[in-house]
N, C-alpha and C. Protein backbone atom coordinates (compact mmCIF):
# COMPACT_ATOMS: atom_id res chain seq x y z
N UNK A 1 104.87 93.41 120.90
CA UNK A 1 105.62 93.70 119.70
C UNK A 1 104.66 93.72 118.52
N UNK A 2 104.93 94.71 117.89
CA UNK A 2 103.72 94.91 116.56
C UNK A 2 104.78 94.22 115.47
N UNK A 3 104.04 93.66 114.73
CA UNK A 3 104.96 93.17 113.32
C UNK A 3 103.87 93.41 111.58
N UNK A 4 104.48 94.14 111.46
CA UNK A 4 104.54 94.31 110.28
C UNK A 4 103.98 93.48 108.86
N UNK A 5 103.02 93.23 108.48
CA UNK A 5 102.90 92.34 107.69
C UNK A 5 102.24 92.68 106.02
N UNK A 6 103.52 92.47 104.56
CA UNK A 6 103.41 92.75 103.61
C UNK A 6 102.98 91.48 102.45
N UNK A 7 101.97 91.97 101.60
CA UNK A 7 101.17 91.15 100.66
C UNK A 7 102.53 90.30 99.62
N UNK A 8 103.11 91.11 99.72
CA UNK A 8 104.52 90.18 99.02
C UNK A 8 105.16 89.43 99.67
N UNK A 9 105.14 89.28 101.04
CA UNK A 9 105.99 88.11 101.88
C UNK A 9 105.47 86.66 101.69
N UNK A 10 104.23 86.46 100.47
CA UNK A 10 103.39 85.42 100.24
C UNK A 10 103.83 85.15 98.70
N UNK A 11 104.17 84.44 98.36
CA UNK A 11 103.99 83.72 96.80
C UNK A 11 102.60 83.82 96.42
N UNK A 12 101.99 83.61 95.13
CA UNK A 12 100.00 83.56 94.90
C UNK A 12 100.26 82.32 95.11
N UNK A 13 100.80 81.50 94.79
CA UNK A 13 100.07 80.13 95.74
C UNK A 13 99.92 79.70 96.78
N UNK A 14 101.03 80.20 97.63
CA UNK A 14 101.43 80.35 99.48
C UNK A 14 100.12 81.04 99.91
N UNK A 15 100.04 82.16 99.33
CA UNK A 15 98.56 82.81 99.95
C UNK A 15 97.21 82.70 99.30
N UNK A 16 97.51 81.52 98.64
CA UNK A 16 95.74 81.08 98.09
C UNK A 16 95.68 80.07 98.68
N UNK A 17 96.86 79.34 98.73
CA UNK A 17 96.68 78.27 100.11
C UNK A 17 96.06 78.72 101.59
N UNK A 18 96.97 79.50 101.68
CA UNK A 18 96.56 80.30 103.01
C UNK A 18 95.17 80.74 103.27
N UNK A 19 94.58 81.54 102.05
CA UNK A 19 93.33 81.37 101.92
C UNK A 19 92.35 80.44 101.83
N UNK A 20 92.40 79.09 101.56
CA UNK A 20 91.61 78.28 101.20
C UNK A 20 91.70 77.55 102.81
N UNK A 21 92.89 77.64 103.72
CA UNK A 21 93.08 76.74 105.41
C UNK A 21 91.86 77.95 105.71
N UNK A 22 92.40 79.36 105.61
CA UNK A 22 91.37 80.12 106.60
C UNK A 22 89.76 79.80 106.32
N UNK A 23 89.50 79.61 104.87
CA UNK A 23 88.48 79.49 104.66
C UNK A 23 87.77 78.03 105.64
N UNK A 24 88.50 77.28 105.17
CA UNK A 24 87.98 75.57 105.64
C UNK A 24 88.32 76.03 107.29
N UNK A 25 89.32 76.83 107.88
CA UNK A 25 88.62 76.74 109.17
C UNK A 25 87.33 77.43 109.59
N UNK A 26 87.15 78.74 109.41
CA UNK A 26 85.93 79.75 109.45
C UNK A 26 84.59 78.54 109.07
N UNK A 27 84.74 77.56 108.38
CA UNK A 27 83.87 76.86 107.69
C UNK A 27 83.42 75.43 109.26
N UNK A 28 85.03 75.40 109.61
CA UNK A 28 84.64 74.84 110.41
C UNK A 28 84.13 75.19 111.93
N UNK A 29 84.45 76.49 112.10
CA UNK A 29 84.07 77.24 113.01
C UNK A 29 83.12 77.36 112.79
N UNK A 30 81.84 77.56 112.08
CA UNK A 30 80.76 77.56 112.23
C UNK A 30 79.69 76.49 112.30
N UNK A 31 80.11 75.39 111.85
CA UNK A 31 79.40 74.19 112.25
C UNK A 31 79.77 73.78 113.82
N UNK A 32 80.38 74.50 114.63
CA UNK A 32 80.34 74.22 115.95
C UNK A 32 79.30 74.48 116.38
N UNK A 33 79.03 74.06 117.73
CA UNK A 33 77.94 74.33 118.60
C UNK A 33 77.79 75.39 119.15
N UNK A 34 77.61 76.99 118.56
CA UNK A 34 77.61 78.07 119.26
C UNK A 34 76.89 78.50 120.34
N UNK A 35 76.86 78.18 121.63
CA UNK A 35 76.31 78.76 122.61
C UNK A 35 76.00 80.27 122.90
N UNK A 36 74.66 80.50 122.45
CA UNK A 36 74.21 82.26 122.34
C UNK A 36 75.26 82.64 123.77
N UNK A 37 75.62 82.63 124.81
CA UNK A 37 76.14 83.34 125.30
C UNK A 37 77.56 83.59 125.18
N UNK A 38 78.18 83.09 124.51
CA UNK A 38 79.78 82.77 123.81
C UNK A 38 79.26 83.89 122.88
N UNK A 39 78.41 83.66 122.21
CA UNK A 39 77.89 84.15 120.61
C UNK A 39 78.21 85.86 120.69
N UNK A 40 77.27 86.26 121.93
CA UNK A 40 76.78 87.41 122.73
C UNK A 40 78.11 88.13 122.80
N UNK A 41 78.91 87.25 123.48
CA UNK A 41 80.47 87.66 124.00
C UNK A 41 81.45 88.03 122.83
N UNK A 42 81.29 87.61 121.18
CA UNK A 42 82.23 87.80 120.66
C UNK A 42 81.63 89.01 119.90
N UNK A 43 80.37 89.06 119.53
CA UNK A 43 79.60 90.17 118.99
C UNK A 43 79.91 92.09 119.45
N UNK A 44 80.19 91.14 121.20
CA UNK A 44 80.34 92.81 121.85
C UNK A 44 82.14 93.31 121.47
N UNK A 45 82.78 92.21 121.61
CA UNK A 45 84.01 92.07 121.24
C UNK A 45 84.18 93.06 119.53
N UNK A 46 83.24 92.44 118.92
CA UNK A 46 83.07 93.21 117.54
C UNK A 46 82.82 94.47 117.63
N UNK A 47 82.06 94.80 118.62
CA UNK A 47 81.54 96.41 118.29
C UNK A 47 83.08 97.11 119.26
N UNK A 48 84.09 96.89 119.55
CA UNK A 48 84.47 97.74 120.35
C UNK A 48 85.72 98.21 119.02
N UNK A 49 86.22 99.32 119.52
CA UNK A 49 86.70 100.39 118.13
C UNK A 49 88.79 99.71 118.15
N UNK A 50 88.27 98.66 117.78
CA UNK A 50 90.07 98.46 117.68
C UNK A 50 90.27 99.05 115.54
N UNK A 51 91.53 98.91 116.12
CA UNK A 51 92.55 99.92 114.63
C UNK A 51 92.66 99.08 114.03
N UNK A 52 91.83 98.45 112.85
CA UNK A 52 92.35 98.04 111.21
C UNK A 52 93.01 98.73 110.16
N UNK A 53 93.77 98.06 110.05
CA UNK A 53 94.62 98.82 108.94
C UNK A 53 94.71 97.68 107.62
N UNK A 54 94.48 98.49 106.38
CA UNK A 54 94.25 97.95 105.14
C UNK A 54 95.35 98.91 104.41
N UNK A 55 96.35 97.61 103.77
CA UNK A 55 97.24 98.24 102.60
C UNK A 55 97.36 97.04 101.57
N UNK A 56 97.74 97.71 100.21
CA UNK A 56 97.91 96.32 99.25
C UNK A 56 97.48 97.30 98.01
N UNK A 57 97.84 97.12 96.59
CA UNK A 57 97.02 97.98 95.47
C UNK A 57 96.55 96.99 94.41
N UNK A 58 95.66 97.44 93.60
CA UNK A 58 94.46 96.56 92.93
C UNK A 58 95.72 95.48 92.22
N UNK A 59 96.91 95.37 91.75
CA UNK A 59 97.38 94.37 91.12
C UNK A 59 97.43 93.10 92.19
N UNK A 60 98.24 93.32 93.38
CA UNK A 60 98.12 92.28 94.31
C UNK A 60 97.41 91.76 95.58
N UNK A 61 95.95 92.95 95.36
CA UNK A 61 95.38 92.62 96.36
C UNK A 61 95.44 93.14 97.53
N UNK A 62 94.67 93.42 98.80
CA UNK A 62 95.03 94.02 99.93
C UNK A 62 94.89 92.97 101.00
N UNK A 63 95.82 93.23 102.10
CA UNK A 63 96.45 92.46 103.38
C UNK A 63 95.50 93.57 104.08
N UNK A 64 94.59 93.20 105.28
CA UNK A 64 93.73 93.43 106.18
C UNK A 64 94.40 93.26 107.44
N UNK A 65 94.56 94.45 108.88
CA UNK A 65 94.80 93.33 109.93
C UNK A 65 94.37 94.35 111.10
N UNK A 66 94.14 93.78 112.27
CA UNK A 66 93.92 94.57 113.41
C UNK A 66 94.74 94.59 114.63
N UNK A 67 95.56 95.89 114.39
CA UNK A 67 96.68 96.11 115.06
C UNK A 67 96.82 95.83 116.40
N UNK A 68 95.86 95.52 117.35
CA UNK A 68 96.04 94.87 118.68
C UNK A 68 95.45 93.80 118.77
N UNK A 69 95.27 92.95 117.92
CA UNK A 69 95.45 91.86 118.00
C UNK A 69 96.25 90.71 117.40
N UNK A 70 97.54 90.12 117.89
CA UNK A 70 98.44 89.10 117.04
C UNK A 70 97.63 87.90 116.05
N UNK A 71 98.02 88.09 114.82
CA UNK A 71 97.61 86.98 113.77
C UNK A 71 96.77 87.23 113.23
N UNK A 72 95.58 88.61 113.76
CA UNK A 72 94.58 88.57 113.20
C UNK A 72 95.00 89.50 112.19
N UNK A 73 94.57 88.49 110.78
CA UNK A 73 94.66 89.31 109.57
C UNK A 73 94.04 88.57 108.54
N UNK A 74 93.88 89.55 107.09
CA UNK A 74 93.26 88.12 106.07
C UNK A 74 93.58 89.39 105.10
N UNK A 75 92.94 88.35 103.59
CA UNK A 75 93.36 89.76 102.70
C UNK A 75 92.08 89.36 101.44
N UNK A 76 92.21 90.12 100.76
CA UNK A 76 90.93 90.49 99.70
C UNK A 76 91.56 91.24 98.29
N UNK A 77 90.48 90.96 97.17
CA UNK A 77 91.22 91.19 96.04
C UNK A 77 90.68 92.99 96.12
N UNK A 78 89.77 93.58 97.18
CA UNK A 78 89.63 95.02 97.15
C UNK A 78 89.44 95.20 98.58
N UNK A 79 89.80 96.73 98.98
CA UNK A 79 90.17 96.62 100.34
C UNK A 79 88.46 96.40 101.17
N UNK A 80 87.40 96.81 100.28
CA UNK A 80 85.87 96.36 101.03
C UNK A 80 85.90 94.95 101.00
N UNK A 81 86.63 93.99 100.44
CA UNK A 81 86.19 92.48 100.18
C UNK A 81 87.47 91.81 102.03
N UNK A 82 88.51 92.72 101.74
CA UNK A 82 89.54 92.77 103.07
C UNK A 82 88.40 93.07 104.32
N UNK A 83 88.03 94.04 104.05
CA UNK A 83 87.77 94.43 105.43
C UNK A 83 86.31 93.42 105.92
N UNK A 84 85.64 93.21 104.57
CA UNK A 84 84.28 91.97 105.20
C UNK A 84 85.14 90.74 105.70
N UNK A 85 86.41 90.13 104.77
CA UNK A 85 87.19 89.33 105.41
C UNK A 85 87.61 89.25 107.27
N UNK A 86 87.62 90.99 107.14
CA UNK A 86 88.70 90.81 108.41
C UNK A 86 87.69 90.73 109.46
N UNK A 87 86.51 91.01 110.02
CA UNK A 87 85.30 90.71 110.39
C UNK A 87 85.27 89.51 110.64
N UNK A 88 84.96 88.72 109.90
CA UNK A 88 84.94 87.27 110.10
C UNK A 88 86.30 87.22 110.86
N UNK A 89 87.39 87.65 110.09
CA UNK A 89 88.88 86.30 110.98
C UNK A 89 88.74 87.39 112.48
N UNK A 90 88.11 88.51 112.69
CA UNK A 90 87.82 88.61 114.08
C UNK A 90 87.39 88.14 115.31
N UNK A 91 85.97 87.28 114.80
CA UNK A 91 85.13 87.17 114.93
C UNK A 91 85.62 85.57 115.40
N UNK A 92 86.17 84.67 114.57
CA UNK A 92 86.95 83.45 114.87
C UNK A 92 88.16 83.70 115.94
N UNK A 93 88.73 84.57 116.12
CA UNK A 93 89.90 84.87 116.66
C UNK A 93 89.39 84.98 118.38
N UNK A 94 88.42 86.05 118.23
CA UNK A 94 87.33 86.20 119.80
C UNK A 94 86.51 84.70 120.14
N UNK A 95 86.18 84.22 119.59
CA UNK A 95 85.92 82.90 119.73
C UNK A 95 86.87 82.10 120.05
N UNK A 96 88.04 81.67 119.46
CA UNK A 96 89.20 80.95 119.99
C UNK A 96 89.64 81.02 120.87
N UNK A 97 89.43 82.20 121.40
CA UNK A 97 90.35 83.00 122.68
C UNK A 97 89.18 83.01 123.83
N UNK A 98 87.82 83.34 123.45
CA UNK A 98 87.19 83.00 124.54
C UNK A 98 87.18 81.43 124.75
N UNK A 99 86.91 80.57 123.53
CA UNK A 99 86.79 78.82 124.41
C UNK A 99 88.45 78.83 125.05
N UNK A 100 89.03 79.12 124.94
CA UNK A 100 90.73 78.68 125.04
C UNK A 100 90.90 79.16 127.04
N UNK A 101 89.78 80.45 127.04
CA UNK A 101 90.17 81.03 128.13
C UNK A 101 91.40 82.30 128.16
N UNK A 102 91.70 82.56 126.94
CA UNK A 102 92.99 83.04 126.55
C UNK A 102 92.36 84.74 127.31
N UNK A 103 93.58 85.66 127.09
CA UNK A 103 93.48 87.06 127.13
C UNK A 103 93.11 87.59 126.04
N UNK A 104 92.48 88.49 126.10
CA UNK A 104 92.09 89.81 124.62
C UNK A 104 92.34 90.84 124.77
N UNK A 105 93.44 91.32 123.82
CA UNK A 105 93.98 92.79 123.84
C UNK A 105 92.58 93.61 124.08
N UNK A 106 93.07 94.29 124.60
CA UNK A 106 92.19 95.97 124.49
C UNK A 106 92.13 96.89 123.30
N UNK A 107 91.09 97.32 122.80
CA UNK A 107 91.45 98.45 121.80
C UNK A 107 92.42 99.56 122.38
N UNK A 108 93.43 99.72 121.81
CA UNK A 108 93.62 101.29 122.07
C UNK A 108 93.25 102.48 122.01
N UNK A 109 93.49 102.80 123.19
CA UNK A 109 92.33 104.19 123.48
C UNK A 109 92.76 105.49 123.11
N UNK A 110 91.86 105.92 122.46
CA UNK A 110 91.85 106.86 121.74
C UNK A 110 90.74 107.47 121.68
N UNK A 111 90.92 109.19 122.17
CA UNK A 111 89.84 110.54 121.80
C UNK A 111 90.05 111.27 121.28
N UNK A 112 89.45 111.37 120.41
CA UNK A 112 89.69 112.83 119.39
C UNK A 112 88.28 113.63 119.15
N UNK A 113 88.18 115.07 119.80
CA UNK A 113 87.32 115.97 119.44
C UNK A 113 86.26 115.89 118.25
N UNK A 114 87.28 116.03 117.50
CA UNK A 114 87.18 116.30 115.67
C UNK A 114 87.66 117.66 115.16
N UNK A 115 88.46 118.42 116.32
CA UNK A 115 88.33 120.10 115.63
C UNK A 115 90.17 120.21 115.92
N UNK A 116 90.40 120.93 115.26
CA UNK A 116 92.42 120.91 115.11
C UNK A 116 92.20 122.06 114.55
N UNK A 117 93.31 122.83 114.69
CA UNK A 117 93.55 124.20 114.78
C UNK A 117 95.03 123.95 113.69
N UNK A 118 94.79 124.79 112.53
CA UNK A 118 95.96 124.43 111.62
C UNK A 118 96.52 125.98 111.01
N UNK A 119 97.52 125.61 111.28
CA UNK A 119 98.78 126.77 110.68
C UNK A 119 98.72 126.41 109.05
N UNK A 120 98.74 127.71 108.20
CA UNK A 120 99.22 127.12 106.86
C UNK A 120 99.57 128.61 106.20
N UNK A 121 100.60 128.18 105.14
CA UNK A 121 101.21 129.86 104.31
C UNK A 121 99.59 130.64 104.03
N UNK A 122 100.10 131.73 103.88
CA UNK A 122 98.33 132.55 103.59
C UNK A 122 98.44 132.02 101.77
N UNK A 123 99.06 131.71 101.17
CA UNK A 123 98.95 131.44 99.67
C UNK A 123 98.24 130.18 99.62
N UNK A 124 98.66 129.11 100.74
CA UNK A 124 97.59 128.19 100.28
C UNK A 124 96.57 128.34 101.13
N UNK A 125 96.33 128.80 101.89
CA UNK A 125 94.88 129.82 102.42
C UNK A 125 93.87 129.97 101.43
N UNK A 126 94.58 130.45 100.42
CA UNK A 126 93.81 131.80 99.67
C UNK A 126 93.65 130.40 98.64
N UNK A 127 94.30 129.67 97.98
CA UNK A 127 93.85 128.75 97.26
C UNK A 127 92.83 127.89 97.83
N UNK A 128 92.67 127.24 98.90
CA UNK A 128 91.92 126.64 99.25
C UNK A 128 91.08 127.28 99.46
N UNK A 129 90.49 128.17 99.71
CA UNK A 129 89.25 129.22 99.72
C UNK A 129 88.98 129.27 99.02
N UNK A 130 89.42 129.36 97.73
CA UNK A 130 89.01 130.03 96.28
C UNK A 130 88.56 128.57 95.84
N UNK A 131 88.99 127.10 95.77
CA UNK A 131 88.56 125.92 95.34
C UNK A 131 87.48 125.71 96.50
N UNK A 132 87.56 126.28 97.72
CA UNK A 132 86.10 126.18 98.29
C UNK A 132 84.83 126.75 97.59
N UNK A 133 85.40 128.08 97.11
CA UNK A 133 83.98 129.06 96.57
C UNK A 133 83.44 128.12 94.83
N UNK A 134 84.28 127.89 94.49
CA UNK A 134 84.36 126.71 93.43
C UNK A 134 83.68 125.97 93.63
N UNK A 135 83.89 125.08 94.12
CA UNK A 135 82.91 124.01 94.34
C UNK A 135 81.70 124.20 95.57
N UNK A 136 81.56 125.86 95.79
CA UNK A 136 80.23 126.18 97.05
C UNK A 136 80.41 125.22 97.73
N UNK A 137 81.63 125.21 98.53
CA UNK A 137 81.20 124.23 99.52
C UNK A 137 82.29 124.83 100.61
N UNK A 138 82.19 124.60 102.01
CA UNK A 138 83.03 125.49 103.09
C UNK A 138 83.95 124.88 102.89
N UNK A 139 85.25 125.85 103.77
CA UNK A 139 87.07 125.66 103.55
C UNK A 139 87.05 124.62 103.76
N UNK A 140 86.33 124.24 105.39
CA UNK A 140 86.22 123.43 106.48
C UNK A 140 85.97 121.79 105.47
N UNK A 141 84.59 121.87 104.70
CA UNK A 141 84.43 120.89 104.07
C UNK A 141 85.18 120.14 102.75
N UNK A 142 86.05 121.11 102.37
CA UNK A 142 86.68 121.04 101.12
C UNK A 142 88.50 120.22 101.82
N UNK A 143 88.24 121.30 102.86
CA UNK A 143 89.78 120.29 103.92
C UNK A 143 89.44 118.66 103.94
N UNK A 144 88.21 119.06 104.48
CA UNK A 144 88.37 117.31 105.82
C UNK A 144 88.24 116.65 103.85
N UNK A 145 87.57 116.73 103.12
CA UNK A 145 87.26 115.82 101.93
C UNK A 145 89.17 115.47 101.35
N UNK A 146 90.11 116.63 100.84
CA UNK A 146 91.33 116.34 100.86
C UNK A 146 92.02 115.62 101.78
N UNK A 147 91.83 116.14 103.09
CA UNK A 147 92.71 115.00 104.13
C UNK A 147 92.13 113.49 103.91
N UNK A 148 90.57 113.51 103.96
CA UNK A 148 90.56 112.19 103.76
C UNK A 148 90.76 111.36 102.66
N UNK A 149 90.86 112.36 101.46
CA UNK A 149 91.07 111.35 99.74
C UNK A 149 92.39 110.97 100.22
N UNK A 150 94.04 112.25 100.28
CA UNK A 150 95.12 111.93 100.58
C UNK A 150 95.19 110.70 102.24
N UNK A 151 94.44 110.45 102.97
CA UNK A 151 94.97 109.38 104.11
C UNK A 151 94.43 108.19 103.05
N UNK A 152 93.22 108.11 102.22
CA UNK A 152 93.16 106.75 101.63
C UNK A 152 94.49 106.03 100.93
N UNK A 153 94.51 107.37 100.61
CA UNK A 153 95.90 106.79 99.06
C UNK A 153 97.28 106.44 99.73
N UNK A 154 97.24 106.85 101.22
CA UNK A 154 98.39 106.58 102.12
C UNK A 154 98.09 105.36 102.29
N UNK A 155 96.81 105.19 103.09
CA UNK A 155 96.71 103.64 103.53
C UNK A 155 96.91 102.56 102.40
N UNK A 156 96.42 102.62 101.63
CA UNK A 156 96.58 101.93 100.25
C UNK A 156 98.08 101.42 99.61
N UNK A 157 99.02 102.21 99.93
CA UNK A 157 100.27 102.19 99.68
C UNK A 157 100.82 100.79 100.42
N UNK A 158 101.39 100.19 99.43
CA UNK A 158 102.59 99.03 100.21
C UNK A 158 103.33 100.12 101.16
């Protein structure tokens, strides 16, 4: 079950509290005795491509979390300060679960080419061509730069 989790379901003191336990644990997680091969094990855990998702806007801050894994989340007053956050509460989370013996979700798997084949009216054809020749730069490059400004401002959204 995926659940949902919004930067307003916290009071600022509920979640500066909250912040200050995660902190003092991460704090205490590292004065443990890390055995390089535990160490080894959560590192590879890090590099594998699971789905973070970052939403929240500059008044209240952004909520960080990684969608296949339960609990793991943290939040930051900008979504780069979230996402160095969410790293770390990863990083503790693969650790817990390896001393515990516990299970670890899998990333979800996912391939994508990079190339999509898109239908669009010939009017905005012809506009987007013309703001391509504008700014000398290809359709191709002037697309992927819009899709990706408009998915930020999505993710960003409560």
């Amino acid at each position: 079950m995926t659940i949902e989790l919004s930067a307003d379901l916290l009071s600022d003191g509920r979640m500066e509290a909250a912040d200050a336990l995660a902190e003092q644990r991460l704090a205490l997680a590292r004065k443990l005795p890390g055995e390089p091969e535990l160490l080894a094990r959560v590192e590879s855990y890090l590099d594998r491509p699971y789905r973070l998702v970052i939403k929240g806007e500059p008044q209240e801050g952004y909520l960080a979390r990684v969608v296949e894994i339960p609990g793991c989340f943290t939040a930051g007053e900008t979504p780069e300060a979230a996402l160095r956050m969410l790293r770390d509460a990863m990083a503790t989370w693969f650790e817990a679960a390896l001393r515990a013996d516990a299970p670890i979700p899998e990333p979800a798997e996912t391939h994508y080419s990079g190339r999509l084949l898109l239908r669009m009216p010939k009017s905005l054809h012809a506009r987007l061509a013309g703001q391509a020749a504008r700014d000398n730069v290809s359709i191709n490059q002037l697309a992927v730069s819009i899709l990706s400004e408009g998915l930020t401002r999505l993710a960003c959204q409560p």
